[in-house]
PDB file of N, CA and C in Angstrom:
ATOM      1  N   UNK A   1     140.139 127.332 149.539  1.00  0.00           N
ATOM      2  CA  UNK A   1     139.404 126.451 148.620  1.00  0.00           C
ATOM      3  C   UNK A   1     137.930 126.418 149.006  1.00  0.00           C
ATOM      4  N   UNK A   2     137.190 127.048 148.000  1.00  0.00           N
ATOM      5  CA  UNK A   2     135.789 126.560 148.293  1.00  0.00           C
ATOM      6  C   UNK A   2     135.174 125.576 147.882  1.00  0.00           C
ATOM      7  N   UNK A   3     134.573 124.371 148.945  1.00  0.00           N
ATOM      8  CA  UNK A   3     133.684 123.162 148.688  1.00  0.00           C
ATOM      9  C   UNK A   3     132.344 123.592 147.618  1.00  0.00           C
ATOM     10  N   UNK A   4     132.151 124.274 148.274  1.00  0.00           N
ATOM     11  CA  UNK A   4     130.721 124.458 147.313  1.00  0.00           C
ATOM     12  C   UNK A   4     131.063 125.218 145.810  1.00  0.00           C
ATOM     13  N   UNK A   5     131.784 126.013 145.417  1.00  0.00           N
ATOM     14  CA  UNK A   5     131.701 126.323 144.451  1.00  0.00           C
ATOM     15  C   UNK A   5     132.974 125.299 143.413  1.00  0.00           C
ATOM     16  N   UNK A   6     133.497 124.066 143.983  1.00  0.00           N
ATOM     17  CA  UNK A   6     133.885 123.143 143.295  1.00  0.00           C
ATOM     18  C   UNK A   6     132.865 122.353 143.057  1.00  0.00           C
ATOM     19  N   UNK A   7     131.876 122.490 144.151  1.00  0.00           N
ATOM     20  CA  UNK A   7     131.130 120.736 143.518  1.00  0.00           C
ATOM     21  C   UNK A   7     129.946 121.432 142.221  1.00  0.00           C
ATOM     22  N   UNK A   8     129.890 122.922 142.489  1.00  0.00           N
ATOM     23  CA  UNK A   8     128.537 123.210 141.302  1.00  0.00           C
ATOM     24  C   UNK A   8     129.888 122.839 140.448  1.00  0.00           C
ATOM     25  N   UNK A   9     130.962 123.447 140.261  1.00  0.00           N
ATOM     26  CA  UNK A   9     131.618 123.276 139.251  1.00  0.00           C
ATOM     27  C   UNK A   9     131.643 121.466 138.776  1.00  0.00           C
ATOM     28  N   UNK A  10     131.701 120.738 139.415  1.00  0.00           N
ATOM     29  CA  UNK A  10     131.266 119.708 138.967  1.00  0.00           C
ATOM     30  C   UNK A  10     130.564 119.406 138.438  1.00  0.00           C
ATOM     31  N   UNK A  11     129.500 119.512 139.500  1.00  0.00           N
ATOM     32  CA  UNK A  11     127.969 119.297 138.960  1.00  0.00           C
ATOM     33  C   UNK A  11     127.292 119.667 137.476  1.00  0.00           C
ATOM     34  N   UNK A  12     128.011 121.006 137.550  1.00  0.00           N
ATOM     35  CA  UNK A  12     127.724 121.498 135.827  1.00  0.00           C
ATOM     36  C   UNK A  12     128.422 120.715 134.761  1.00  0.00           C
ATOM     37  N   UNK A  13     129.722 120.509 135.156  1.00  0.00           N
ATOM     38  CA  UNK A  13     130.390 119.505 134.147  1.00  0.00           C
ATOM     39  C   UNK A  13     129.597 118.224 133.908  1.00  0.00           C
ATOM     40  N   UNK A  14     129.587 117.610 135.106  1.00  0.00           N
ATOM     41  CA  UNK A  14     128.552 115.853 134.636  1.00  0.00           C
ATOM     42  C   UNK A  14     127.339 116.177 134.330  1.00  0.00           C
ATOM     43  N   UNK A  15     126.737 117.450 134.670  1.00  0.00           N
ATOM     44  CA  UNK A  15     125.345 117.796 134.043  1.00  0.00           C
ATOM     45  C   UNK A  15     125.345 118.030 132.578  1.00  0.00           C
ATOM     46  N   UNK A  16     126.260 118.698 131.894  1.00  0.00           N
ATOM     47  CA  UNK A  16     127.156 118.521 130.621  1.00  0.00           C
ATOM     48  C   UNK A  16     126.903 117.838 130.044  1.00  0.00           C
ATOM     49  N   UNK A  17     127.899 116.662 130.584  1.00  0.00           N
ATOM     50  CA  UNK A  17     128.046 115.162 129.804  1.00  0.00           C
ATOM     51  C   UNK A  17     126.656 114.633 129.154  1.00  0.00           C
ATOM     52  N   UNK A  18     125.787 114.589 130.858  1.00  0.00           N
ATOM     53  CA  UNK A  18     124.650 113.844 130.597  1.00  0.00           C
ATOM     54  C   UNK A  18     124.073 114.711 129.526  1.00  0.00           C
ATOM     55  N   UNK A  19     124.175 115.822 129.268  1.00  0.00           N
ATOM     56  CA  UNK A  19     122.886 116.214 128.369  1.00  0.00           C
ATOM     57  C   UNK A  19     123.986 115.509 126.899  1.00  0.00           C
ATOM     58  N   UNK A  20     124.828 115.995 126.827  1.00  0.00           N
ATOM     59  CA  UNK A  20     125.691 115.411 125.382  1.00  0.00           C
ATOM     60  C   UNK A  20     125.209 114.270 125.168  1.00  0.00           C
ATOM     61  N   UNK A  21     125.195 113.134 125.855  1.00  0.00           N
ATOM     62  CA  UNK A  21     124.958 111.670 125.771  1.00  0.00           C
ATOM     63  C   UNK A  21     123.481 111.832 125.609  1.00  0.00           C
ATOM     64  N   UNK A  22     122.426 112.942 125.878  1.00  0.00           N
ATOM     65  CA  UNK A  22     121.174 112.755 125.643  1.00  0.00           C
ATOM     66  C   UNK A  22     120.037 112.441 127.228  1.00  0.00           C
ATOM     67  N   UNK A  23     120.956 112.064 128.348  1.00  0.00           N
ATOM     68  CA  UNK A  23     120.614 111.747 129.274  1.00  0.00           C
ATOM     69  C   UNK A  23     120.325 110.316 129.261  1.00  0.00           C
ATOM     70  N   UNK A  24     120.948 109.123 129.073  1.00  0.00           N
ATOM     71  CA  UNK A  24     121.154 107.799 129.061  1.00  0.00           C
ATOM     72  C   UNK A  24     119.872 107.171 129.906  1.00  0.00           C
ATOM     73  N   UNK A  25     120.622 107.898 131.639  1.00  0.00           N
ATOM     74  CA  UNK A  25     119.801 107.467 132.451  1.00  0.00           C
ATOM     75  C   UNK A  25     118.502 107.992 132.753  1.00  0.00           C
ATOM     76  N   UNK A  26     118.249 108.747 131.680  1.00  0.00           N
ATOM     77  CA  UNK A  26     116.993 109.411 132.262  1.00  0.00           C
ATOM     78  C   UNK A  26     115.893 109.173 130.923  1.00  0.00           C
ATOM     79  N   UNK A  27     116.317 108.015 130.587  1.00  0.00           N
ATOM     80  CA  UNK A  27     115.331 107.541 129.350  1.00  0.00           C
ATOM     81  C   UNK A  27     113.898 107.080 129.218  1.00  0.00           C
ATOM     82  N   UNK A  28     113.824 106.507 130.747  1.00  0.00           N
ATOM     83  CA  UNK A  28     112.565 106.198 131.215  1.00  0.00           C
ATOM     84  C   UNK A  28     111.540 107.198 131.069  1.00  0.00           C
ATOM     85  N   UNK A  29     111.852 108.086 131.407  1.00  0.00           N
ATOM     86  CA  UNK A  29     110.648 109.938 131.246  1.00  0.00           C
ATOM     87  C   UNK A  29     110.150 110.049 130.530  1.00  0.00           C
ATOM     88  N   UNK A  30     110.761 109.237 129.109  1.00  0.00           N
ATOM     89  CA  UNK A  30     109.807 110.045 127.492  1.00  0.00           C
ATOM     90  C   UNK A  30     109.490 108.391 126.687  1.00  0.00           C
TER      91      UNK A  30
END
């Protein structure tokens, strides 16, 4: 099992989400 190539696999998934949702938390920027 590799750690690191599960967590990009994560990472890309909730990086995903956030862009679908528009980035919620990252509303402050614009």
């Amino acid at each position: 099992m590799r750690i690191r190539t599960l967590t990009k696999a994560v990472a890309e998934a909730y990086y995903a989400s956030r862009e679908a949702l528009g980035f919620p938390m990252c509303n402050k920027d614009k």
